[in-house]
C-alpha atoms as a PDB file:
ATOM      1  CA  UNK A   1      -6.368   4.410   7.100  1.00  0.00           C
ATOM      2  CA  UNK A   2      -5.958   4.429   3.582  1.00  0.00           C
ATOM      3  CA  UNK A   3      -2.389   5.325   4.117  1.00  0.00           C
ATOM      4  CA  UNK A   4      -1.930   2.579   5.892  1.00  0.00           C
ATOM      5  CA  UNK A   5      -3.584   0.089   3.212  1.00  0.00           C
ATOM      6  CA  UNK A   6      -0.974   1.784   0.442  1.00  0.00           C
ATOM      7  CA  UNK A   7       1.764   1.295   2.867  1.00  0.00           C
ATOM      8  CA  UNK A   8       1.159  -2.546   3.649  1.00  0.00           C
ATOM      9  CA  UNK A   9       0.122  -2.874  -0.559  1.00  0.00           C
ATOM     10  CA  UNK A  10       3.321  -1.151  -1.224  1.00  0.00           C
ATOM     11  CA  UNK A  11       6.114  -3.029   1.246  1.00  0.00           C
ATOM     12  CA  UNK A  12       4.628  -6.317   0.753  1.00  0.00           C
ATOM     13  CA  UNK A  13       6.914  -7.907  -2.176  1.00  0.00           C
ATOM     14  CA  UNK A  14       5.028  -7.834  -5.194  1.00  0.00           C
ATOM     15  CA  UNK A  15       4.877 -11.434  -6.730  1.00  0.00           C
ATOM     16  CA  UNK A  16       3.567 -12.413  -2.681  1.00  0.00           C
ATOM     17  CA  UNK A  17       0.722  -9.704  -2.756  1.00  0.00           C
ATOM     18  CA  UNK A  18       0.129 -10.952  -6.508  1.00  0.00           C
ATOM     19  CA  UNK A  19      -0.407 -14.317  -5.381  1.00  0.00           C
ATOM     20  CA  UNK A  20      -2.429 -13.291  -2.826  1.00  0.00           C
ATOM     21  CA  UNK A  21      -4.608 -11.104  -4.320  1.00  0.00           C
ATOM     22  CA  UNK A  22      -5.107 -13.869  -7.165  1.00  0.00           C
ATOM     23  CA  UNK A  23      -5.956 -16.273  -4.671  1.00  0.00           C
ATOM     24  CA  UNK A  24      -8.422 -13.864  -2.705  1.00  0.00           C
ATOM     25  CA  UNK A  25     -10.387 -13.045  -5.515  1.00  0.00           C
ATOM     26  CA  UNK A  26     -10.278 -16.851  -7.040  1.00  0.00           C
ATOM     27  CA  UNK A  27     -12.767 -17.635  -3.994  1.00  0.00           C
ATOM     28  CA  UNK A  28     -14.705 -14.634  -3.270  1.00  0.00           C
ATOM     29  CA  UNK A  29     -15.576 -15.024  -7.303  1.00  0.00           C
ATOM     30  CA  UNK A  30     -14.704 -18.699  -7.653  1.00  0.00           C
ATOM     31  CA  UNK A  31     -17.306 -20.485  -4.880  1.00  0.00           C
ATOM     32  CA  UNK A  32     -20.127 -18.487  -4.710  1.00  0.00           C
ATOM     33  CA  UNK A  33     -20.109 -19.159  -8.986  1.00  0.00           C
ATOM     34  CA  UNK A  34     -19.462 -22.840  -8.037  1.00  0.00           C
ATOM     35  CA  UNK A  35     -22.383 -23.419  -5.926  1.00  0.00           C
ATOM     36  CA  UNK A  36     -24.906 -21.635  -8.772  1.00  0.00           C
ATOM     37  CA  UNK A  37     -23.455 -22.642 -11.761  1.00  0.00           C
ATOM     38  CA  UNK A  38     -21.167 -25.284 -11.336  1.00  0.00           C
ATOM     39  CA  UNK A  39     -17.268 -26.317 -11.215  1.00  0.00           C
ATOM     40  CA  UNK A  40     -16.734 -25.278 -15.223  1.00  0.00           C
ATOM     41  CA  UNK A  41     -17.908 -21.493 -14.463  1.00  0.00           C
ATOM     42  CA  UNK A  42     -15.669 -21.385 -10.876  1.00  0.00           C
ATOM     43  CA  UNK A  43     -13.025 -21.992 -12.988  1.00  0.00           C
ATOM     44  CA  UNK A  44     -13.496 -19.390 -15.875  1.00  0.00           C
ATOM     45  CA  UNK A  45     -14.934 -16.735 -13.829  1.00  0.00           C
ATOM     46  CA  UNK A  46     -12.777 -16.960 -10.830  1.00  0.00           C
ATOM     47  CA  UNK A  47      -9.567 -17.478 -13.094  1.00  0.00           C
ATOM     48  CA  UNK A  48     -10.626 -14.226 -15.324  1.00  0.00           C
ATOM     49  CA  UNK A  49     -11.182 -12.454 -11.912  1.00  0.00           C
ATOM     50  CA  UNK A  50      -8.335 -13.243 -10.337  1.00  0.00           C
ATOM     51  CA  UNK A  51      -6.641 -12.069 -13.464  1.00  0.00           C
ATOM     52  CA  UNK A  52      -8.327  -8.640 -13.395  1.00  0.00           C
ATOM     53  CA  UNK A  53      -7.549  -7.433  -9.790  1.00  0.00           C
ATOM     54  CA  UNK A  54      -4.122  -9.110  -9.810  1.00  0.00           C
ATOM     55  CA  UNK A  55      -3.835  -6.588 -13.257  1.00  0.00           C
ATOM     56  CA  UNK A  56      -5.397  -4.231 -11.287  1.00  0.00           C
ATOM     57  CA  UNK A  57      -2.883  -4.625  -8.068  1.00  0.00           C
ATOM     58  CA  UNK A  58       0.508  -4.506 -10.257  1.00  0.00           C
ATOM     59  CA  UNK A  59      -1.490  -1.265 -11.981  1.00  0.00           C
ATOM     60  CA  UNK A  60      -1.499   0.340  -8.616  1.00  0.00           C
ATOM     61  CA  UNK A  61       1.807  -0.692  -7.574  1.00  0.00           C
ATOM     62  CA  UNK A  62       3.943   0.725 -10.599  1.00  0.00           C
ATOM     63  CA  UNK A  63       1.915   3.715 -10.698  1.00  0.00           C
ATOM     64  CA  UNK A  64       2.690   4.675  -6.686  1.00  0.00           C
ATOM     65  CA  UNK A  65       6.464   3.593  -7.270  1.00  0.00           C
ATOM     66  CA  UNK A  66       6.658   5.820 -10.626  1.00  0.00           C
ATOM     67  CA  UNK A  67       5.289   8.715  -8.183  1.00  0.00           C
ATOM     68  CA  UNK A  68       7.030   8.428  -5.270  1.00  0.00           C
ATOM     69  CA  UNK A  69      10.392   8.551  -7.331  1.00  0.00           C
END
C-alpha cells in the first residue's frame, strides 16, 4: 500500500502534486477555521498550512529521488 502511495507521489509531476497538495490542505485547514473564526483566520491558517505540507511534499520528493539514484 504504501508503495503504492510513494509510487503515485513520485510519478505525478511535481509542480501538479504541489498544487494539489496546497489546495487539499487550504480546505481541510481553511473551512473548518472559516466557520469558527472567520474569513481573516481561513486565510492565514489555511495559507500557512498549505505552505507546510506542500514544504513537506517537495521534502519527500527530493529525498526519494536523491535515494533512488
Amino acid at each position: 500500500m504504501m508503495r503504492a502511495v510513494t509510487d503515485l507521489l513520485i510519478t505525478t509531476p511535481p509542480p501538479l502534486m504541489v498544487v494539489i497538495v496546497f489546495a487539499v490542505t487550504y480546505f481541510v485547514v481553511g473551512l473548518p477555521v472559516h466557520f469558527t473564526r472567520g474569513a481573516g483566520y481561513r486565510d492565514v491558517l489555511g495559507t500557512t498550512a498549505g505552505v507546510f505540507v506542500a514544504l513537506a511534499y517537495i521534502t519527500l520528493v527530493v529525498h526519494f529521488h536523491a535515494n533512488a539514484r
